[in-house]
PDB file of N, CA and C in Angstrom:
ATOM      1  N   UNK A   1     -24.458  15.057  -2.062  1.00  0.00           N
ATOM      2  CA  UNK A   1     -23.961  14.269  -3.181  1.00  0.00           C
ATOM      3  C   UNK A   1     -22.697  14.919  -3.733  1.00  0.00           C
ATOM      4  N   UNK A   2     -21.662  14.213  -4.046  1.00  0.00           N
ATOM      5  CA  UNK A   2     -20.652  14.846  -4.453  1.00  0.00           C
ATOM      6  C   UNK A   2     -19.712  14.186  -6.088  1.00  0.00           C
ATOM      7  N   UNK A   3     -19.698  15.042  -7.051  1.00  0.00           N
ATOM      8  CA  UNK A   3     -19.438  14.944  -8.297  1.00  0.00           C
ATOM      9  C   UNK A   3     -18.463  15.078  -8.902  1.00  0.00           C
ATOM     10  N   UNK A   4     -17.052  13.564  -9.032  1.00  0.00           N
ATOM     11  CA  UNK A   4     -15.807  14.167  -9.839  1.00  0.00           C
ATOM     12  C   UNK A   4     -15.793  14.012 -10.780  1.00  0.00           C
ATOM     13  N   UNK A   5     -15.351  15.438 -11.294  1.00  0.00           N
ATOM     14  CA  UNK A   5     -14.634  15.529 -12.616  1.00  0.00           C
ATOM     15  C   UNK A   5     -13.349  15.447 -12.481  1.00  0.00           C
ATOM     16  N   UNK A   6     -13.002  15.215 -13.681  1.00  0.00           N
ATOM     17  CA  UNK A   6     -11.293  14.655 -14.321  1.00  0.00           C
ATOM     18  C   UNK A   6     -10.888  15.903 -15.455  1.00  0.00           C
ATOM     19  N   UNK A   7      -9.846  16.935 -15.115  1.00  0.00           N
ATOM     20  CA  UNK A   7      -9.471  17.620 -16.122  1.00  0.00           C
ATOM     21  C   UNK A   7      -8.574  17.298 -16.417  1.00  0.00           C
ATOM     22  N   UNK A   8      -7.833  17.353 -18.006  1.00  0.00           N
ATOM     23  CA  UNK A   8      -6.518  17.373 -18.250  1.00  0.00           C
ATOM     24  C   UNK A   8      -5.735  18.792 -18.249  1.00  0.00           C
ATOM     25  N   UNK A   9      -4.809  19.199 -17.381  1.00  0.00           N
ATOM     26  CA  UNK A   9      -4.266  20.095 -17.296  1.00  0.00           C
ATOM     27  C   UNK A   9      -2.698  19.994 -18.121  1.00  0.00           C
ATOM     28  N   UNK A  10      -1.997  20.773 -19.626  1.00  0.00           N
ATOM     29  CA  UNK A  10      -1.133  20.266 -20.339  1.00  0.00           C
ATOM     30  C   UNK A  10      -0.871  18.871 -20.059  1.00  0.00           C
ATOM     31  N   UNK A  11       0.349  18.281 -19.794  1.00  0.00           N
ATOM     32  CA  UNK A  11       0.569  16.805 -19.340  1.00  0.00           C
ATOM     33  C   UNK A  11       0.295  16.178 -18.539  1.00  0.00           C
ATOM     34  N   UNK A  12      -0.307  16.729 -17.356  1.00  0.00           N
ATOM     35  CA  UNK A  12      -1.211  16.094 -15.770  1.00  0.00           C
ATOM     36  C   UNK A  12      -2.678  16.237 -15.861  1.00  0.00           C
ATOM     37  N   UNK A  13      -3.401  16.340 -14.937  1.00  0.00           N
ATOM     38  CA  UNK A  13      -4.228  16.829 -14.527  1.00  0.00           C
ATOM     39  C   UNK A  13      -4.769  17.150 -13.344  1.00  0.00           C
ATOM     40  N   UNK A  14      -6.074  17.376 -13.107  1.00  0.00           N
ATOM     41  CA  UNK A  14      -6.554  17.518 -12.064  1.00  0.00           C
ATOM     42  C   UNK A  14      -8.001  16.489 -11.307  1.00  0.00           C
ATOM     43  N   UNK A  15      -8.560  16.237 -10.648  1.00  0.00           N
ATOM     44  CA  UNK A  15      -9.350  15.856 -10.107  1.00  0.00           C
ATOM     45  C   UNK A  15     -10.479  16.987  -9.704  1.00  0.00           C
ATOM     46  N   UNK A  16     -11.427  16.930  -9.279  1.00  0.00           N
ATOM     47  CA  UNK A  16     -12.311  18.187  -8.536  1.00  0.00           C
ATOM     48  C   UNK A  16     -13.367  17.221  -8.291  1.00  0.00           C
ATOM     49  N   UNK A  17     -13.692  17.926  -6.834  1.00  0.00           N
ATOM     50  CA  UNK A  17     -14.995  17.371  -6.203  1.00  0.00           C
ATOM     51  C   UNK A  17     -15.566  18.459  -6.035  1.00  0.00           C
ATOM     52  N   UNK A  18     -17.251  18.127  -6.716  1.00  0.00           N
ATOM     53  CA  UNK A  18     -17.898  19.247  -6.643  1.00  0.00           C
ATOM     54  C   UNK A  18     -18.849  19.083  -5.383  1.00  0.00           C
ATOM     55  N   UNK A  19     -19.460  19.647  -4.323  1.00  0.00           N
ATOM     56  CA  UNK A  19     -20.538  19.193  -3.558  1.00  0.00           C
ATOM     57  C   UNK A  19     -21.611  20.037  -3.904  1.00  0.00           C
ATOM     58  N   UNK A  20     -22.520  19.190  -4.001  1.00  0.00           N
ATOM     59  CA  UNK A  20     -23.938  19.474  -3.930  1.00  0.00           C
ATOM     60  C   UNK A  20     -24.312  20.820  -2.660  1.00  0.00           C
ATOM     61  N   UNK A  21     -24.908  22.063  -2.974  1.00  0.00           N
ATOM     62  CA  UNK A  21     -25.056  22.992  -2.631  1.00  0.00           C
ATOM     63  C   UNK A  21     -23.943  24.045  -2.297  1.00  0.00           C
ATOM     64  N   UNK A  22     -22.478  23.447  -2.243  1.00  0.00           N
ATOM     65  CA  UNK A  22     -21.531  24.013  -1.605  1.00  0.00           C
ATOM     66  C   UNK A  22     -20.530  24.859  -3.148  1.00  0.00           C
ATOM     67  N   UNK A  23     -19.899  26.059  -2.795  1.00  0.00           N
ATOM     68  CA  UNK A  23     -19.166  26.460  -3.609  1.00  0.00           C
ATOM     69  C   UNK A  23     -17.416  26.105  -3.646  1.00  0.00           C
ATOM     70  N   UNK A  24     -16.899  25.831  -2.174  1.00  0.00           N
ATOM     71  CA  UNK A  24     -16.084  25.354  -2.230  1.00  0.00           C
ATOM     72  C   UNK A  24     -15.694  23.687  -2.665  1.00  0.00           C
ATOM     73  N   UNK A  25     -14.245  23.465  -3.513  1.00  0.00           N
ATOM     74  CA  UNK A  25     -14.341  22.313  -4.135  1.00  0.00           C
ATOM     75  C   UNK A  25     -13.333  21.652  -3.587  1.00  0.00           C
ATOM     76  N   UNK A  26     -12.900  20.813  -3.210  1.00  0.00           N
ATOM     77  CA  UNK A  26     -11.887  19.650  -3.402  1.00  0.00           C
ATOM     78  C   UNK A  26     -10.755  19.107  -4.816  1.00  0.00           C
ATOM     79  N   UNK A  27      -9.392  18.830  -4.271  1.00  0.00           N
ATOM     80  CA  UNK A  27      -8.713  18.606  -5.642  1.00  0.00           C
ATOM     81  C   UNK A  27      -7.772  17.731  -5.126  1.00  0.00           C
ATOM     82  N   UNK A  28      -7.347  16.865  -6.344  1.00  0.00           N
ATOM     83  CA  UNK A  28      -6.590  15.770  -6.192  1.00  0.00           C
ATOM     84  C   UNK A  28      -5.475  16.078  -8.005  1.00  0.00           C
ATOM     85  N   UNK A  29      -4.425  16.935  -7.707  1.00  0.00           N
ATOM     86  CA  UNK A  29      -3.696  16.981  -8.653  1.00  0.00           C
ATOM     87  C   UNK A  29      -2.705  16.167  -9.071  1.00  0.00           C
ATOM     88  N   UNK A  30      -2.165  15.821 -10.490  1.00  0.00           N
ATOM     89  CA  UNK A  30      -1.322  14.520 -11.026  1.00  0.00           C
ATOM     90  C   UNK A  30      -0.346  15.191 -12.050  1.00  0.00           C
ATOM     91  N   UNK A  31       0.913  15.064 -12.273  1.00  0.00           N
ATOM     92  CA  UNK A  31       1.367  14.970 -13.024  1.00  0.00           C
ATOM     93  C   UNK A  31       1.888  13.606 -13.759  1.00  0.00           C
ATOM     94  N   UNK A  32       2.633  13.493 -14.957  1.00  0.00           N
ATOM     95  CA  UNK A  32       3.267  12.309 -15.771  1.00  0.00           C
ATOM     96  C   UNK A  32       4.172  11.750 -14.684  1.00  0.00           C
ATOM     97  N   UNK A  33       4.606  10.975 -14.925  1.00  0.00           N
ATOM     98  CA  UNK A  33       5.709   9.872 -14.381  1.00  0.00           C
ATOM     99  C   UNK A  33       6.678   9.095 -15.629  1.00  0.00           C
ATOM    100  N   UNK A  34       7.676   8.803 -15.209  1.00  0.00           N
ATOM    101  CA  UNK A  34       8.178   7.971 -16.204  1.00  0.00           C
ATOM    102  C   UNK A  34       7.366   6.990 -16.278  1.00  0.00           C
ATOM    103  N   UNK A  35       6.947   6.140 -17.349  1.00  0.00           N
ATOM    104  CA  UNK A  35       6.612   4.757 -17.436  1.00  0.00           C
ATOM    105  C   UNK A  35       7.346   3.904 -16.728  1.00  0.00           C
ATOM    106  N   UNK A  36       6.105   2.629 -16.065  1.00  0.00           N
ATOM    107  CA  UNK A  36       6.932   1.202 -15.767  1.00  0.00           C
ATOM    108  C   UNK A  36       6.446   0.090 -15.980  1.00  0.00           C
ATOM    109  N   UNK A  37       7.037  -0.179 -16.999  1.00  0.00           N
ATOM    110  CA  UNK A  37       6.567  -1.713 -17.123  1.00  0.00           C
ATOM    111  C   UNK A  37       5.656  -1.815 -18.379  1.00  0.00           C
ATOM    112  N   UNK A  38       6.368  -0.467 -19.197  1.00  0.00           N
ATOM    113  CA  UNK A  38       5.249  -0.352 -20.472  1.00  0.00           C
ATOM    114  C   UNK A  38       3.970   0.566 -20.388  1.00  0.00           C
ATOM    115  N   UNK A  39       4.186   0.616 -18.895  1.00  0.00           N
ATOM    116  CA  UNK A  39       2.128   1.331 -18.684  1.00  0.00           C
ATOM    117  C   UNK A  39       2.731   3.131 -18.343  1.00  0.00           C
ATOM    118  N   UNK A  40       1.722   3.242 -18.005  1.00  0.00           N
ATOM    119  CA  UNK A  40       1.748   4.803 -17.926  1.00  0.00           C
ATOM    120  C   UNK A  40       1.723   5.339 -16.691  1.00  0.00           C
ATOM    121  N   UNK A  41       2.956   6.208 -15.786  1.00  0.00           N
ATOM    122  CA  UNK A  41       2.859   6.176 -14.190  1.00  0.00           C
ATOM    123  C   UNK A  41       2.009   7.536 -14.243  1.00  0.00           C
ATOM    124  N   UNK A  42       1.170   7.908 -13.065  1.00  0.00           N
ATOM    125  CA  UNK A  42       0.711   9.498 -12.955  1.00  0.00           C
ATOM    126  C   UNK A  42       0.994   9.694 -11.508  1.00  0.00           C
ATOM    127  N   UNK A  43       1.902  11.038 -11.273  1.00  0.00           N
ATOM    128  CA  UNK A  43       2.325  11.008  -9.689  1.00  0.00           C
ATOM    129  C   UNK A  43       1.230  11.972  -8.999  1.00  0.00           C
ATOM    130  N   UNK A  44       0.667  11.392  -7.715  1.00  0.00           N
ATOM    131  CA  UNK A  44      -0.485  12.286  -7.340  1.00  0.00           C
ATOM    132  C   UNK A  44       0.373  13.296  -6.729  1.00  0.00           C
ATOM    133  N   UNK A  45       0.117  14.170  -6.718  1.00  0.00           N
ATOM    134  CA  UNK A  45       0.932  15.298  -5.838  1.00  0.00           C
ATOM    135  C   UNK A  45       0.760  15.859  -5.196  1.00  0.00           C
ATOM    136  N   UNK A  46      -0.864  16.325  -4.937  1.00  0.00           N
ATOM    137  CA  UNK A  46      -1.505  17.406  -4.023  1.00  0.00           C
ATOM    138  C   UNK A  46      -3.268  16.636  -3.920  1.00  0.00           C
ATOM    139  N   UNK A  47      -3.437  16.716  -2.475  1.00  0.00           N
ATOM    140  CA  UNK A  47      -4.763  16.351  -2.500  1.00  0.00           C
ATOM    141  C   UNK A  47      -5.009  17.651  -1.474  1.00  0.00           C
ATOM    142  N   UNK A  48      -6.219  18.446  -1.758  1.00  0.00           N
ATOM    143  CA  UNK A  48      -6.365  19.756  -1.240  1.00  0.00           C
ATOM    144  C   UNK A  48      -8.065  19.239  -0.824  1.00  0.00           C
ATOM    145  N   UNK A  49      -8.213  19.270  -0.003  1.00  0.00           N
ATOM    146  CA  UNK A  49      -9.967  19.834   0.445  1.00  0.00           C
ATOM    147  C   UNK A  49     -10.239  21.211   1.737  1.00  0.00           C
ATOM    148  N   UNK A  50     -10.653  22.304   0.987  1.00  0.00           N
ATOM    149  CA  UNK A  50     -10.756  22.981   1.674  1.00  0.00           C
ATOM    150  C   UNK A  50     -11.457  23.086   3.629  1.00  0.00           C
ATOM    151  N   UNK A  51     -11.741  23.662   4.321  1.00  0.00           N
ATOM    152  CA  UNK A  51     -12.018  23.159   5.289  1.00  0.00           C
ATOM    153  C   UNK A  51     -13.526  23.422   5.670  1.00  0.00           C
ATOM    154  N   UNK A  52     -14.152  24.147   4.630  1.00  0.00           N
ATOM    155  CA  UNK A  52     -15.423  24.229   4.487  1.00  0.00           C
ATOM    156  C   UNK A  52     -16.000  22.737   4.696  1.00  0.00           C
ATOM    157  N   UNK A  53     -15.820  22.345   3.621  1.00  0.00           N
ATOM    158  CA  UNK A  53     -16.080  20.944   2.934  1.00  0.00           C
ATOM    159  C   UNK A  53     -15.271  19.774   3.844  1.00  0.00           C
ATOM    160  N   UNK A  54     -14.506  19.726   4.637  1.00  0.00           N
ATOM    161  CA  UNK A  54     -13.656  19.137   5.451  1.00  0.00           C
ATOM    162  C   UNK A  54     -14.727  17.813   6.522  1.00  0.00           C
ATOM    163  N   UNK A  55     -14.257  16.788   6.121  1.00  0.00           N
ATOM    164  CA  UNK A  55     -14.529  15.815   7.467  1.00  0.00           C
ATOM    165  C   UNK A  55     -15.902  15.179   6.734  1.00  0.00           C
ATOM    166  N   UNK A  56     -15.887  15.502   5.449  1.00  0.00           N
ATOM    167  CA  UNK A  56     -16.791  14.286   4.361  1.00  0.00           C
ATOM    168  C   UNK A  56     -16.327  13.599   3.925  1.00  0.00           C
ATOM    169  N   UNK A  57     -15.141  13.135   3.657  1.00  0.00           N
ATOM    170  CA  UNK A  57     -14.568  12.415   2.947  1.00  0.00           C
ATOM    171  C   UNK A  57     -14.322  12.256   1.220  1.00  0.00           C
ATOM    172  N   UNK A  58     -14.621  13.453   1.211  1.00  0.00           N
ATOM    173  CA  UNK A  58     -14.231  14.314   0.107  1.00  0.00           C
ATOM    174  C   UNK A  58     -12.518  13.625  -0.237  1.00  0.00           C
ATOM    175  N   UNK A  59     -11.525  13.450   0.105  1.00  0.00           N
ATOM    176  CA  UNK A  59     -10.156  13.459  -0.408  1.00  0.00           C
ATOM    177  C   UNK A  59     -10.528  12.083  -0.674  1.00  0.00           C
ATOM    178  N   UNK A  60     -10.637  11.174   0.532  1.00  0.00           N
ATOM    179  CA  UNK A  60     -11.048   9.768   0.326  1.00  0.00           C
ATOM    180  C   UNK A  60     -11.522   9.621  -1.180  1.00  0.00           C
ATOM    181  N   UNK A  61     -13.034  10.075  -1.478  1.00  0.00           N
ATOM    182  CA  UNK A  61     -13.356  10.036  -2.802  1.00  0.00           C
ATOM    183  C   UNK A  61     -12.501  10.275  -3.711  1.00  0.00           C
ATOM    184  N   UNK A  62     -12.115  11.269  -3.615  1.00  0.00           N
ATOM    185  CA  UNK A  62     -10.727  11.933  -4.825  1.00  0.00           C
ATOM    186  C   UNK A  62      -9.850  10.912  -5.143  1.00  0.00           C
ATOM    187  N   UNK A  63      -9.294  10.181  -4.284  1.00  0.00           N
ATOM    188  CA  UNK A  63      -8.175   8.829  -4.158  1.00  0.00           C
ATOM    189  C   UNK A  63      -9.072   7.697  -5.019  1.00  0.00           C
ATOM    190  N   UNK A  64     -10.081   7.355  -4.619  1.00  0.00           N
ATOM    191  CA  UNK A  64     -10.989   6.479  -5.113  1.00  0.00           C
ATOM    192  C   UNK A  64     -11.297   6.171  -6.601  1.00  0.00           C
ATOM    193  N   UNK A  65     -12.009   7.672  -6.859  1.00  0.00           N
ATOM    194  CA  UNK A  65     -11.775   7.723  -8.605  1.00  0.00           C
ATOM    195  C   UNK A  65     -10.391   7.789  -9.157  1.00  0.00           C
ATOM    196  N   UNK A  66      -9.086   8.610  -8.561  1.00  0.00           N
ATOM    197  CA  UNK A  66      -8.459   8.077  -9.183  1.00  0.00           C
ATOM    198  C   UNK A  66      -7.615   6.509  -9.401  1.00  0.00           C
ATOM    199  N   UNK A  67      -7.865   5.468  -8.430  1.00  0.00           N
ATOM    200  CA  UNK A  67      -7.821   4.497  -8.427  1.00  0.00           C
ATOM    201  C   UNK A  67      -8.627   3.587  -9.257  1.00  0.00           C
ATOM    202  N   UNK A  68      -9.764   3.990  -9.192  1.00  0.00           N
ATOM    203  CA  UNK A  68     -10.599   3.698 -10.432  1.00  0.00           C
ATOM    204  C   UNK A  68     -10.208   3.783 -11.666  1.00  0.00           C
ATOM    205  N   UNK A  69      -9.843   5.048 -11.846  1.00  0.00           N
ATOM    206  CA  UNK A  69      -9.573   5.141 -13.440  1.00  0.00           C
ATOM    207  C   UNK A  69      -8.286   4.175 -13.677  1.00  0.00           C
ATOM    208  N   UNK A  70      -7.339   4.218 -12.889  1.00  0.00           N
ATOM    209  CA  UNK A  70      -6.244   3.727 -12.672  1.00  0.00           C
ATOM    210  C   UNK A  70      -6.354   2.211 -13.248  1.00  0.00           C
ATOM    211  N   UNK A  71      -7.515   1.343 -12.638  1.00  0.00           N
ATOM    212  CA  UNK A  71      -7.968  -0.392 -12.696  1.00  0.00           C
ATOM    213  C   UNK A  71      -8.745   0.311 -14.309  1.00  0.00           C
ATOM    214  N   UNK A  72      -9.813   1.040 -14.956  1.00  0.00           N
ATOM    215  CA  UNK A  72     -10.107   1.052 -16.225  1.00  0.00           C
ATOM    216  C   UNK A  72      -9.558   1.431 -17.178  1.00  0.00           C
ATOM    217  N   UNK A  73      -8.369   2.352 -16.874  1.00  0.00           N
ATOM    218  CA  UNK A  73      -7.160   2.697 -18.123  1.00  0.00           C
ATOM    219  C   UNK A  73      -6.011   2.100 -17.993  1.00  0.00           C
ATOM    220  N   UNK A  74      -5.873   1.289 -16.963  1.00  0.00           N
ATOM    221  CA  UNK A  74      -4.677   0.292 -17.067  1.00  0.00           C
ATOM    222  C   UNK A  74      -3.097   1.702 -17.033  1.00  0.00           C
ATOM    223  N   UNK A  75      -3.269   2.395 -15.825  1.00  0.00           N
ATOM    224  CA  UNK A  75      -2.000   3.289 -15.580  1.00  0.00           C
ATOM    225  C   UNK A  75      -1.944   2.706 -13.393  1.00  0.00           C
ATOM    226  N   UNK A  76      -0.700   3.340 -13.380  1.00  0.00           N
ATOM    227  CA  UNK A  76       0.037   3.248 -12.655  1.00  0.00           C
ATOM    228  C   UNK A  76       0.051   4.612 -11.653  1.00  0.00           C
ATOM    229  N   UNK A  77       0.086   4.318 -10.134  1.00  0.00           N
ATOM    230  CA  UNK A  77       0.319   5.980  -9.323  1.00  0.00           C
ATOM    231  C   UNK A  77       1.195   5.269  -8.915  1.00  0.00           C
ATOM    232  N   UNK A  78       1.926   6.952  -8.595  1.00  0.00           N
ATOM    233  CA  UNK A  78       3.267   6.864  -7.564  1.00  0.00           C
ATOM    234  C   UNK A  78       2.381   8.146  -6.564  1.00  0.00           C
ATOM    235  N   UNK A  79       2.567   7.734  -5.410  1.00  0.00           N
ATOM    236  CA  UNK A  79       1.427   8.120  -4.462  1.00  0.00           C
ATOM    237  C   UNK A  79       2.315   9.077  -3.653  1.00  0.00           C
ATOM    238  N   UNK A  80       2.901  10.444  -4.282  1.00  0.00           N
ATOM    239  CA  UNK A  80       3.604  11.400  -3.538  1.00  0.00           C
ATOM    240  C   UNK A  80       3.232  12.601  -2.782  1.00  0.00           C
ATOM    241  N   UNK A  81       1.841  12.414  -2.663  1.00  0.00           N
ATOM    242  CA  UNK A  81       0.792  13.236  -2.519  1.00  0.00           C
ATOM    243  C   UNK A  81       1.052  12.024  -0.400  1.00  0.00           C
ATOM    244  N   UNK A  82       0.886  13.133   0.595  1.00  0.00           N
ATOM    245  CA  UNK A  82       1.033  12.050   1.849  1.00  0.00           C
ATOM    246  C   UNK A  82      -0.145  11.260   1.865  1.00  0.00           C
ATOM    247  N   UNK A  83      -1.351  12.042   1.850  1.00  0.00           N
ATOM    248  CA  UNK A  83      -2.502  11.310   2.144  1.00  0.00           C
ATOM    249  C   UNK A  83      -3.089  10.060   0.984  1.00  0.00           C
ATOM    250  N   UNK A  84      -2.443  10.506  -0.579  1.00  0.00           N
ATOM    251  CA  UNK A  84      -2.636   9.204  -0.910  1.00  0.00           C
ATOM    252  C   UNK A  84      -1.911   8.215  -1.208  1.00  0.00           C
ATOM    253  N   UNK A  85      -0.202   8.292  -0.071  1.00  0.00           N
ATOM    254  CA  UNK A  85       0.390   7.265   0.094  1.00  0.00           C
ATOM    255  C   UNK A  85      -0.530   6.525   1.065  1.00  0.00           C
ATOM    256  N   UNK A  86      -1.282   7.560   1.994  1.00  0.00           N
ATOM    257  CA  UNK A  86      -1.517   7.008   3.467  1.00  0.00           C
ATOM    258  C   UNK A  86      -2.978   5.821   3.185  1.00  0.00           C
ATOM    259  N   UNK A  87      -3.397   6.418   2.224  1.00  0.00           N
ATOM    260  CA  UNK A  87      -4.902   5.553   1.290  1.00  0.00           C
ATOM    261  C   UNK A  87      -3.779   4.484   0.844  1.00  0.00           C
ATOM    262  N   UNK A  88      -3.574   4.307   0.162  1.00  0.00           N
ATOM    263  CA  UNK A  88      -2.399   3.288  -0.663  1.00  0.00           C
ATOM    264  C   UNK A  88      -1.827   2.122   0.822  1.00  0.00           C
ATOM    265  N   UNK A  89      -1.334   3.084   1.630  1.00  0.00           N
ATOM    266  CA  UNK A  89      -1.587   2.039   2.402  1.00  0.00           C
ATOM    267  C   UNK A  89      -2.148   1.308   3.475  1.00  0.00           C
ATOM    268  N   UNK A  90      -3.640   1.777   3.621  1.00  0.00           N
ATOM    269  CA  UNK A  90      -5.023   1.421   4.154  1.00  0.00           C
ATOM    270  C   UNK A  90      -5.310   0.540   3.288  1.00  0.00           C
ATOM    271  N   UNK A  91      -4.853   0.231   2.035  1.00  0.00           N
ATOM    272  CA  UNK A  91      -5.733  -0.445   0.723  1.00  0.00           C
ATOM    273  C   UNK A  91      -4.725  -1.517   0.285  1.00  0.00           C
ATOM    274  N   UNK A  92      -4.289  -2.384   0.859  1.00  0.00           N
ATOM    275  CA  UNK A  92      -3.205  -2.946   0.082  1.00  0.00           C
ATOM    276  C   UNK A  92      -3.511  -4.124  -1.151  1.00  0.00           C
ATOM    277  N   UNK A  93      -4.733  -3.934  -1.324  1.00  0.00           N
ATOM    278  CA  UNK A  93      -4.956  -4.554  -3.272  1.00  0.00           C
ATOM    279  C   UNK A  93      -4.918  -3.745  -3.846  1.00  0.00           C
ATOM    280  N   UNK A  94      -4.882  -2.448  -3.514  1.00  0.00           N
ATOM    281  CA  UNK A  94      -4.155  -1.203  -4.389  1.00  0.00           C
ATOM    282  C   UNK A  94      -2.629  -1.589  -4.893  1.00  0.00           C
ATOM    283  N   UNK A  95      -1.981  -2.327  -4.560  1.00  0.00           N
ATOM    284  CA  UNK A  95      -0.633  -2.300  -4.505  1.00  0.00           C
ATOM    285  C   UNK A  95      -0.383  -2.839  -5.295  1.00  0.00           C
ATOM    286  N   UNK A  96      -1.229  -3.338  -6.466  1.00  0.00           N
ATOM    287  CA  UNK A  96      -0.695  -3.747  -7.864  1.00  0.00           C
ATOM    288  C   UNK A  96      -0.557  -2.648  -8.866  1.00  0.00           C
ATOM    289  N   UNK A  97      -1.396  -1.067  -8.274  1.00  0.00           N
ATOM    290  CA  UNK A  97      -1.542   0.128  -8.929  1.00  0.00           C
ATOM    291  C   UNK A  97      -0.263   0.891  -8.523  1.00  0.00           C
ATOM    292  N   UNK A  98      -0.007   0.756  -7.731  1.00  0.00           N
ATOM    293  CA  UNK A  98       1.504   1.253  -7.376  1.00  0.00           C
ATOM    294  C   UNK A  98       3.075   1.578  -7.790  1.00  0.00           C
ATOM    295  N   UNK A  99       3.039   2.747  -8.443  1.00  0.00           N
ATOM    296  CA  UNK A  99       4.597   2.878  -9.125  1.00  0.00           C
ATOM    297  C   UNK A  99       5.814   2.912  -8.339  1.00  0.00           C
TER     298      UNK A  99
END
């Protein structure tokens, strides 16, 4: 089973996937963006899963919630992070979340 939390780190934050029995974690880091369109952009920048934890789909998840939060707080990614341009574009009804 695997458990994200959402930190705010000063003006960005972070993501973390915790797994069930495991000590190593997963991260999906964000900083601010300019606004567009009135809303609020957050640029993903780093999606890290160690290789312990590797080949669960651990990052997948990470992308997920933050897409989630993305559709319940009404903000915007700019997907500069490769792998969650590469989600972004596996997903293209994501592409209204898109800065």
């Amino acid at each position: 089973m695997t458990t994200i939390t959402h930190h705010v780190i000063g003006q960005g934050g972070k993501y973390v996937a915790h797994l069930e029995g495991e000590t190593a974690q997963g991260t999906l880091e964000w900083e601010p963006g300019a606004e567009q369109d009135g809303k609020e952009v957050r640029v993903a920048t780093h999606t890290i899963v160690p290789k312990e934890i590797g080949g669960r789909g651990v990052a997948a998840e990470l992308v997920a919630r933050l897409v989630g939060d993305a559709r319940d707080h009404d903000f915007k990614i700019d997907p500069r992070c490769s792998y969650v341009e590469k989600k972004f574009d596996e997903n293209p009804d994501w592409s209204d979340l898109r800065a």
